[in-house]
C-alpha atoms as a PDB file:
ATOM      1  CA  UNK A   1      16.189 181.583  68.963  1.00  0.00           C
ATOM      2  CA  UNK A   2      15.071 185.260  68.260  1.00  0.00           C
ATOM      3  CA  UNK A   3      18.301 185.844  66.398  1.00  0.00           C
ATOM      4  CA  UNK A   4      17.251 182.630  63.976  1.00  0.00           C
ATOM      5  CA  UNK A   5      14.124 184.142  62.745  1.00  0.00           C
ATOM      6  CA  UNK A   6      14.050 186.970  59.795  1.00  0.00           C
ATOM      7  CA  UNK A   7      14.315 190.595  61.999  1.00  0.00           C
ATOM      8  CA  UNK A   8      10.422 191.907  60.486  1.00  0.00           C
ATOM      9  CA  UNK A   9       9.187 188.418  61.728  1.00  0.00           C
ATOM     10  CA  UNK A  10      10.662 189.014  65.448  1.00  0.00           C
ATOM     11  CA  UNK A  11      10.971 193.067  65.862  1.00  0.00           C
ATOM     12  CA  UNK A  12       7.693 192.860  68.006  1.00  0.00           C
ATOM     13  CA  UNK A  13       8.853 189.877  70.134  1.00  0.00           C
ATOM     14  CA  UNK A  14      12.628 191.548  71.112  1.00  0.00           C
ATOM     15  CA  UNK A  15      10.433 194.487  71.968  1.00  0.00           C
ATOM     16  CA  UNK A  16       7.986 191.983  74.435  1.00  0.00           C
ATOM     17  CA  UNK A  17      11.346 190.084  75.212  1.00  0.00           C
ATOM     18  CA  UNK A  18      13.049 193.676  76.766  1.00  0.00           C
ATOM     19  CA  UNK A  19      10.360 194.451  78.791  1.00  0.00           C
ATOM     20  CA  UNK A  20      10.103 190.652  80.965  1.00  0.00           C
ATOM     21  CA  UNK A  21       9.932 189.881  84.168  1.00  0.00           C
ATOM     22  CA  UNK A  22      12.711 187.206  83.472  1.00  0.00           C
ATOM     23  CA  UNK A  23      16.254 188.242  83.012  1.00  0.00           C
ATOM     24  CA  UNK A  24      16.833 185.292  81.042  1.00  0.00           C
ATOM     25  CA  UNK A  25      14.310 186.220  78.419  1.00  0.00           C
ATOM     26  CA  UNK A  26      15.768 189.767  78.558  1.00  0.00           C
ATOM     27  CA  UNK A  27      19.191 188.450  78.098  1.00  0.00           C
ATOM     28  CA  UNK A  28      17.725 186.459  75.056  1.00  0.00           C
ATOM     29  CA  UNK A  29      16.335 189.156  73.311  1.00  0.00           C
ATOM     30  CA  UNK A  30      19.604 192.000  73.739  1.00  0.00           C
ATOM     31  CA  UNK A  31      21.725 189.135  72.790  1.00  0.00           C
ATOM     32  CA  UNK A  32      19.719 188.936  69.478  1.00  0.00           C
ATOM     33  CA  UNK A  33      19.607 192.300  68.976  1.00  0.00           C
ATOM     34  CA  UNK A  34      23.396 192.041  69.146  1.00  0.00           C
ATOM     35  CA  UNK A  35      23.860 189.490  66.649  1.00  0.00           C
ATOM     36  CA  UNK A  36      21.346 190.752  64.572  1.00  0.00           C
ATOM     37  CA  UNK A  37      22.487 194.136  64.469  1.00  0.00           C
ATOM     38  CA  UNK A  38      19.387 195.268  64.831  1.00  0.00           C
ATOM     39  CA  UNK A  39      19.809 199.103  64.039  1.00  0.00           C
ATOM     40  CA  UNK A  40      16.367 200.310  65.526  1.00  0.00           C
ATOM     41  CA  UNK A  41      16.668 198.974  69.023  1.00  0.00           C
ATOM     42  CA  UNK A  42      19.404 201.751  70.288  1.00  0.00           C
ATOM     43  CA  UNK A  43      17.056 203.566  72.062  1.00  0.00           C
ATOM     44  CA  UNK A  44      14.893 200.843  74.116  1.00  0.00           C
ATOM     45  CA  UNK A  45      18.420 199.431  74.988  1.00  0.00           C
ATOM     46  CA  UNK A  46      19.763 202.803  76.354  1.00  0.00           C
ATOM     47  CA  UNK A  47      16.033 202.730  77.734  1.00  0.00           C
ATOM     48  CA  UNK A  48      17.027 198.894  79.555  1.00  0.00           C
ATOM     49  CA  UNK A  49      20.012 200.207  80.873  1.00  0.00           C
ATOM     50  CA  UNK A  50      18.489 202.798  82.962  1.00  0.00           C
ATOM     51  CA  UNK A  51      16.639 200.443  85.175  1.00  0.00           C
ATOM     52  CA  UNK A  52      18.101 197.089  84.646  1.00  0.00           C
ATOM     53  CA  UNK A  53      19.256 195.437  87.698  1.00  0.00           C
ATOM     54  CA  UNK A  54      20.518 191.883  86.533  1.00  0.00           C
ATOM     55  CA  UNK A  55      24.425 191.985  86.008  1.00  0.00           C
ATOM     56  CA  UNK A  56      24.552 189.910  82.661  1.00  0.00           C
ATOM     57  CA  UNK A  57      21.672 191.856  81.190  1.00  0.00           C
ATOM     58  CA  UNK A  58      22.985 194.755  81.741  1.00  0.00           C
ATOM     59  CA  UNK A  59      26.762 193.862  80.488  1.00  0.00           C
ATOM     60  CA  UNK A  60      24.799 191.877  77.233  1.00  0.00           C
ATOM     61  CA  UNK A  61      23.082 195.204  76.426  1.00  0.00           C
ATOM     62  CA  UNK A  62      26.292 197.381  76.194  1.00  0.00           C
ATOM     63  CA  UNK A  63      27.923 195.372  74.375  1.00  0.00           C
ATOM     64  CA  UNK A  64      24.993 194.950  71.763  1.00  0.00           C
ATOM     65  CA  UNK A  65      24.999 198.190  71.723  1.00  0.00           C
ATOM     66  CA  UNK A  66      28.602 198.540  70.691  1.00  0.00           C
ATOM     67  CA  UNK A  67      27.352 195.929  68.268  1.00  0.00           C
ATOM     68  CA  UNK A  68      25.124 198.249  66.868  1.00  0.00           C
ATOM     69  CA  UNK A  69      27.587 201.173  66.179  1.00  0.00           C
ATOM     70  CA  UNK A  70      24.305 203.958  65.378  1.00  0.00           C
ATOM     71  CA  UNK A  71      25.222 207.272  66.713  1.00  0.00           C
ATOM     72  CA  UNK A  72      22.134 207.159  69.234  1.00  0.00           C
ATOM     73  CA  UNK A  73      24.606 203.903  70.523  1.00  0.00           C
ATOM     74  CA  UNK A  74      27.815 206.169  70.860  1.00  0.00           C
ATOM     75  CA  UNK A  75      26.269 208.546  72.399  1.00  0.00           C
ATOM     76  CA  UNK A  76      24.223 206.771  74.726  1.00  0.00           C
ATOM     77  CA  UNK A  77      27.496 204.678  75.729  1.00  0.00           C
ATOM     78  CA  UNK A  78      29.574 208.082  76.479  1.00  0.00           C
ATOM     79  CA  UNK A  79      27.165 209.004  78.487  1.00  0.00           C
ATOM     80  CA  UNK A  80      27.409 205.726  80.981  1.00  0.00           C
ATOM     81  CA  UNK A  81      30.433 206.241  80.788  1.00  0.00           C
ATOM     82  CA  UNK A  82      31.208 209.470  82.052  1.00  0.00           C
ATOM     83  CA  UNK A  83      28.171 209.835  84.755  1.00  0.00           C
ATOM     84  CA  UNK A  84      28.903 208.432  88.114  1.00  0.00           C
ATOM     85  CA  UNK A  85      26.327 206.689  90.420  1.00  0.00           C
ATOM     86  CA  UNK A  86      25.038 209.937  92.621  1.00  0.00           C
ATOM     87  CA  UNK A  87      24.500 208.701  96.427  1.00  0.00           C
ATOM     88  CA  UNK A  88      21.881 211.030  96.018  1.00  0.00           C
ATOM     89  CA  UNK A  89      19.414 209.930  93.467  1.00  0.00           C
ATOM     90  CA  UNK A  90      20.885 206.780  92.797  1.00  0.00           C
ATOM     91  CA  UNK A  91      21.571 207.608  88.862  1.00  0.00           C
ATOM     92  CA  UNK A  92      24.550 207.248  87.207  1.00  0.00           C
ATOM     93  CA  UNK A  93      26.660 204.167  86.843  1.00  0.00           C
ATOM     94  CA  UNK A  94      29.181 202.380  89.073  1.00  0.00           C
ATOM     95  CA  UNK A  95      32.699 202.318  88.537  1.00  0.00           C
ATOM     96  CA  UNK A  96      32.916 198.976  87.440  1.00  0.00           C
ATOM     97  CA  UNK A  97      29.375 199.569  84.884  1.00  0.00           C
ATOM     98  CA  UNK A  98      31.516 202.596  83.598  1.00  0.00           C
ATOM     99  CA  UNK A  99      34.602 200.493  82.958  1.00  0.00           C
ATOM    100  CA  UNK A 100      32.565 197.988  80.875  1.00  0.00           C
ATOM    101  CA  UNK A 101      31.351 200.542  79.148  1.00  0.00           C
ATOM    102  CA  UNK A 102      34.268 201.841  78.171  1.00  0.00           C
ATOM    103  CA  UNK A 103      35.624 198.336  77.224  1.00  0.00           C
ATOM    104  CA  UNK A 104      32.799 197.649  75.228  1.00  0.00           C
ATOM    105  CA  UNK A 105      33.295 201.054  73.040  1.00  0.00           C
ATOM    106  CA  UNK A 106      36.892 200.229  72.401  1.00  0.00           C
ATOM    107  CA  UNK A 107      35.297 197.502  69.977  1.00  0.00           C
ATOM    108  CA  UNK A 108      33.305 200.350  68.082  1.00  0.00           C
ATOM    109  CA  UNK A 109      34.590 200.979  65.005  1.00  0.00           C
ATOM    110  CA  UNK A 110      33.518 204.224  63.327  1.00  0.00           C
ATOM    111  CA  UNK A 111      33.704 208.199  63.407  1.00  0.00           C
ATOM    112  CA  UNK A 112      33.996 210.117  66.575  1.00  0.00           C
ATOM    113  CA  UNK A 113      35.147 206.933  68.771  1.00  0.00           C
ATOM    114  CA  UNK A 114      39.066 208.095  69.232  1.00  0.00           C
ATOM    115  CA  UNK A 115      37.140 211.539  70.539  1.00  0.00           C
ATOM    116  CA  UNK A 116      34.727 210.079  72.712  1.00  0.00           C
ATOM    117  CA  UNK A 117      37.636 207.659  74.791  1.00  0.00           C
ATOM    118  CA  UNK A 118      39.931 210.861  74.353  1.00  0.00           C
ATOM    119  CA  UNK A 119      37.013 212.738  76.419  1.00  0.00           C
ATOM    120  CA  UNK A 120      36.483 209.955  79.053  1.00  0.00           C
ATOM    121  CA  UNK A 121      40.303 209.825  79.603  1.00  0.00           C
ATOM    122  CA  UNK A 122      40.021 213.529  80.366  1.00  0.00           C
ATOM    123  CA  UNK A 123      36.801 213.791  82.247  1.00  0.00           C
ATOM    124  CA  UNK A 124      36.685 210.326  84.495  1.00  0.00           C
ATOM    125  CA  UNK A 125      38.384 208.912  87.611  1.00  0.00           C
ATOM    126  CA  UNK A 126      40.441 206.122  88.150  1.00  0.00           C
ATOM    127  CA  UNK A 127      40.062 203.072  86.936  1.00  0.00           C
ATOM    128  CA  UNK A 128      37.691 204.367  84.316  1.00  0.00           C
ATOM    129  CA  UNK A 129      40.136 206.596  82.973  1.00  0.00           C
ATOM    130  CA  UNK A 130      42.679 203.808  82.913  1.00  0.00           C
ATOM    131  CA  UNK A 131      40.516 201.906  80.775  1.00  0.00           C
ATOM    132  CA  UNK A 132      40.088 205.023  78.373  1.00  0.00           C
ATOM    133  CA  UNK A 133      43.811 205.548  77.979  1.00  0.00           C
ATOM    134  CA  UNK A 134      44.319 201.813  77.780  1.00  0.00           C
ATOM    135  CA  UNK A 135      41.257 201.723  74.468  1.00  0.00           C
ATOM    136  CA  UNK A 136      42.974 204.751  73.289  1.00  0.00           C
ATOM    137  CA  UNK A 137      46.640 202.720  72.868  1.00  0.00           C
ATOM    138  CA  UNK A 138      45.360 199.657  71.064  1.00  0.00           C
ATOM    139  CA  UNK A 139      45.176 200.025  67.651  1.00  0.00           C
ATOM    140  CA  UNK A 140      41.827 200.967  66.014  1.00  0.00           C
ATOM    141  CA  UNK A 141      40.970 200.538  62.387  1.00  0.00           C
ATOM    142  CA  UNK A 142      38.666 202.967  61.024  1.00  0.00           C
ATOM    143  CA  UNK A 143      38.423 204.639  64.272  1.00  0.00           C
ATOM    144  CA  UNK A 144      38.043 208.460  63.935  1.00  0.00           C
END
């Protein structure tokens, strides 16, 4: 329903939306963003991602971000993708996180992508990397 409503009318509610106790609502509000392409909410979804624990959530918010294309959204994407989960402090992603990340920037279309998947090819394990090389041979238009 967010998604329905003009973006200055709602901008305040997505906000309200990401922080809910109720991954539903969550999941309502990065799907909007998504199909809104709602530039400005980069950030606070890289910010989601960080602590999210619900599995859709967290797979709806990486792709909206792909959706969203900004820089802060590449960036923020590499990133997942090329930190693994440290036993340690418990930060990073998993393997399978990474891979969906990496899935979900092969649909980016833009400057610096080509780069970015050439870099997690290089820099990742298996099966992350496989996704990277697999991105990197299916044909991108007005990839850089």
């Amino acid at each position: 329903a967010l998604a329905e409503f003009p973006l200055g009318e709602v901008v305040e509610s997505m906000r309200i939306a990401l922080a809910s106790p109720s991954p539903s609502t969550r999941f309502a509000a990065v799907d909007a963003i998504g199909r809104r392409r709602a530039l400005g909410f980069a950030m606070p979804l890289l910010s989601l991602l960080e602590h999210e624990r619900d599995a859709q959530v967290w797979k709806a918010a990486v792709r909206s971000l792909a959706l969203l294309g900004t820089p802060d959204a590449l960036t923020g994407l590499a990133r997942l993708a090329l930190v693994k989960r440290s036993f340690l402090t418990g930060k990073g992603c998993s393997v399978e996180q990474r891979s969906e990340v990496v899935r979900a920037l092969a649909h980016i279309q833009g400057q610096g992508i080509r780069a970015t998947l050439e870099r997690i090819a290089r820099e990742t394990e298996e099966p992350v990397r496989s996704e990277a090389l697999r991105a990197l041979q299916e044909p991108m238009s007005a990839a850089g």
